[in-house]
N, C-alpha and C. Protein backbone atom coordinates (compact mmCIF):
# COMPACT_ATOMS: atom_id res chain seq x y z
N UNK A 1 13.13 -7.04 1.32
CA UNK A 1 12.75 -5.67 1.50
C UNK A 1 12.72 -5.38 2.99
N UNK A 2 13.18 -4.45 3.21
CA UNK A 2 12.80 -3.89 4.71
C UNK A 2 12.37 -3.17 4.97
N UNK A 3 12.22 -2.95 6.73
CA UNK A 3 10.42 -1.87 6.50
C UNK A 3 10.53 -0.65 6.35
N UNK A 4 12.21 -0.09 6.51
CA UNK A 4 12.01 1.41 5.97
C UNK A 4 11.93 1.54 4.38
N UNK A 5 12.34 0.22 3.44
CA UNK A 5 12.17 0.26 2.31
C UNK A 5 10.56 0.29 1.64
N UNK A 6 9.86 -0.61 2.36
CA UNK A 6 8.49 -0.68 2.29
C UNK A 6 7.51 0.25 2.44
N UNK A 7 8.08 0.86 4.05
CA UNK A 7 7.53 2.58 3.94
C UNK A 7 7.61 3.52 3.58
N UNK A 8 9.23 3.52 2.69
CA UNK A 8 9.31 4.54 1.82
C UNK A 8 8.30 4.36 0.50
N UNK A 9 8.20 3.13 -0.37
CA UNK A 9 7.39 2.71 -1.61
C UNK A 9 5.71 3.35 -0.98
N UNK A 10 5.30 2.89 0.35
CA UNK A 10 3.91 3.02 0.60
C UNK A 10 4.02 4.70 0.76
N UNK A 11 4.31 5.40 1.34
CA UNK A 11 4.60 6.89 1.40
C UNK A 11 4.55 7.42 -0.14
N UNK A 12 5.18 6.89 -1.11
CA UNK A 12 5.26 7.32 -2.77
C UNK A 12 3.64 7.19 -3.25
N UNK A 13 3.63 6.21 -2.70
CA UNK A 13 1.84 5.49 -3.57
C UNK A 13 0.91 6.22 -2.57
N UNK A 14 0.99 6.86 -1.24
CA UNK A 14 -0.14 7.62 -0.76
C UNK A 14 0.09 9.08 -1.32
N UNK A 15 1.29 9.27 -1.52
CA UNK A 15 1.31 11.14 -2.21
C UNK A 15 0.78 11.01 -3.23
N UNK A 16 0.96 9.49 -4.32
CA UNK A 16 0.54 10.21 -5.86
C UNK A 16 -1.20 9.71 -5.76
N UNK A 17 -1.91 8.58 -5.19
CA UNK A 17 -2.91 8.65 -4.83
C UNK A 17 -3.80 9.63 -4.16
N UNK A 18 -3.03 10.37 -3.64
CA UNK A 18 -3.46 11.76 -2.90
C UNK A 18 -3.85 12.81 -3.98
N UNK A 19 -2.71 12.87 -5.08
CA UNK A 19 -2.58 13.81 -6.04
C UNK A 19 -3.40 13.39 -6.67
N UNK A 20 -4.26 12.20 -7.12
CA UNK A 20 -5.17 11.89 -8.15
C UNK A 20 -6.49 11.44 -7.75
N UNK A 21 -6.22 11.87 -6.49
CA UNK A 21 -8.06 11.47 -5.63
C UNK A 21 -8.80 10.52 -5.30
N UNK A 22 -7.64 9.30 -5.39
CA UNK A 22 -8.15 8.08 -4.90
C UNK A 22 -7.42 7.35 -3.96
N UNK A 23 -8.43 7.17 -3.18
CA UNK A 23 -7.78 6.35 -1.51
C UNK A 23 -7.42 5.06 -1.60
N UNK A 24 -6.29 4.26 -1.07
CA UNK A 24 -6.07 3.27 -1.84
C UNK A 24 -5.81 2.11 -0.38
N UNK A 25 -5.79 1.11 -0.79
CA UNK A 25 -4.90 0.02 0.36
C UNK A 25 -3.92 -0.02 -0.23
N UNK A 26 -2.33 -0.08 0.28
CA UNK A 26 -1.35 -0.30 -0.26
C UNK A 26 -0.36 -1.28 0.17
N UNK A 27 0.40 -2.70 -0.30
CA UNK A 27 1.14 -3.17 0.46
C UNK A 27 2.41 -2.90 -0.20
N UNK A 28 3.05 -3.61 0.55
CA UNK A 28 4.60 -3.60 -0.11
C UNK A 28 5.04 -5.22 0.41
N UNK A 29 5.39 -5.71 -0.67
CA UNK A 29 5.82 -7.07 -0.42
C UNK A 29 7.18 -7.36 -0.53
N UNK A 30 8.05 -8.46 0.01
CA UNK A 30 9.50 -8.27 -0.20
C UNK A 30 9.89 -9.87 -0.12
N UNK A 31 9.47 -10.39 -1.50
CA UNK A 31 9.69 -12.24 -1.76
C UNK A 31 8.57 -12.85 -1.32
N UNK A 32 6.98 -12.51 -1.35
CA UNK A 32 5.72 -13.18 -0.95
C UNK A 32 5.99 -12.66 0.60
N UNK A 33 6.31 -11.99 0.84
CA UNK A 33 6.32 -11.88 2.63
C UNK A 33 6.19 -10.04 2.60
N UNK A 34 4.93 -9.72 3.77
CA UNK A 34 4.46 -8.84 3.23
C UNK A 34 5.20 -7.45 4.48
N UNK A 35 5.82 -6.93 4.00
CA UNK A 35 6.43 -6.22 4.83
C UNK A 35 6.24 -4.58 5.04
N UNK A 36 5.17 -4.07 4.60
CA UNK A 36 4.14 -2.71 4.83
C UNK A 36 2.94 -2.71 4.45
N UNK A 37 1.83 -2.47 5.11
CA UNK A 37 0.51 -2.21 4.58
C UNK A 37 -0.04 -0.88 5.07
N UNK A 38 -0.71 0.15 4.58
CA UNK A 38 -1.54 0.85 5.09
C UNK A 38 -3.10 1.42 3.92
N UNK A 39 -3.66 1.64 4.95
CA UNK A 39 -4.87 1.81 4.05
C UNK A 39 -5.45 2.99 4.14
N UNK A 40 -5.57 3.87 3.66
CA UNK A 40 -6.02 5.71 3.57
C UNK A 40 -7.41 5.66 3.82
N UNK A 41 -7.49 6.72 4.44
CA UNK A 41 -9.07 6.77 5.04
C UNK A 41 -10.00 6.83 3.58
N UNK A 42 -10.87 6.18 3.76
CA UNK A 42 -12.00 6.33 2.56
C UNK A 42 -11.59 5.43 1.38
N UNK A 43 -10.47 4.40 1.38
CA UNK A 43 -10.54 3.71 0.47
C UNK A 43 -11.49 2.13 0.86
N UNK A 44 -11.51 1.61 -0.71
CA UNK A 44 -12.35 0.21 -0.38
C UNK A 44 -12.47 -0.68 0.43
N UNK A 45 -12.48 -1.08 1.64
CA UNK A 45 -12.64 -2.51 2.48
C UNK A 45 -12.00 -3.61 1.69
N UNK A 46 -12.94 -4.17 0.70
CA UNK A 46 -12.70 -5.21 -0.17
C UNK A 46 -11.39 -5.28 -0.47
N UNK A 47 -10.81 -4.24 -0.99
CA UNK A 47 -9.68 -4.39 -1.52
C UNK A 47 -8.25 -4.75 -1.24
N UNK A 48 -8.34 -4.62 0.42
CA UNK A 48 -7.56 -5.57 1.52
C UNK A 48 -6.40 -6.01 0.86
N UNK A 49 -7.22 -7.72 0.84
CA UNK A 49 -6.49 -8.44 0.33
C UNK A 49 -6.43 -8.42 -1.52
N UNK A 50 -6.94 -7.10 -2.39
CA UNK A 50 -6.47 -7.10 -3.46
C UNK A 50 -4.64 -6.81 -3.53
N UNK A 51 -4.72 -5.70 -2.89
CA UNK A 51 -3.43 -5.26 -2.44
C UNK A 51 -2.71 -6.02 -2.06
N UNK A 52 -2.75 -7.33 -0.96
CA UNK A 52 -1.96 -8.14 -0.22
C UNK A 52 -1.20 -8.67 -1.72
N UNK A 53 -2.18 -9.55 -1.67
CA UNK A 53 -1.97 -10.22 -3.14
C UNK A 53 -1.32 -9.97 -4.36
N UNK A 54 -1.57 -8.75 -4.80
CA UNK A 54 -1.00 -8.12 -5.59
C UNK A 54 0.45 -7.51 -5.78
N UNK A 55 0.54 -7.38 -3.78
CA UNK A 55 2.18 -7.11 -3.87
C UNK A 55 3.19 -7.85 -4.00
């Protein structure tokens, strides 16, 4: 994955998170190697590395 690919996926997941009122951490991973993260104001701390992980 590359990082305009990554920032396009994270850009998708902050509009529809936007649209449904919840602030999110978001990564984008590309083969265990993590190649976008951002985190919207007012979402969880904790959830960091849920996101890492998850991508």
């Amino acid at each position: 994955m590359t990082l305009a690919e990554g920032q396009s996926l994270i850009a998708a997941a902050i509009r529809k998170a936007s649209e449904i009122g919840r602030p999110r951490n978001i990564a984008a991973d590309g083969g265990s190697h993590l190649a976008a993260f951002s985190r919207m104001d007012g979402a969880w701390l904790g959830s960091i590395n849920i996101a890492i992980n998850e991508a």
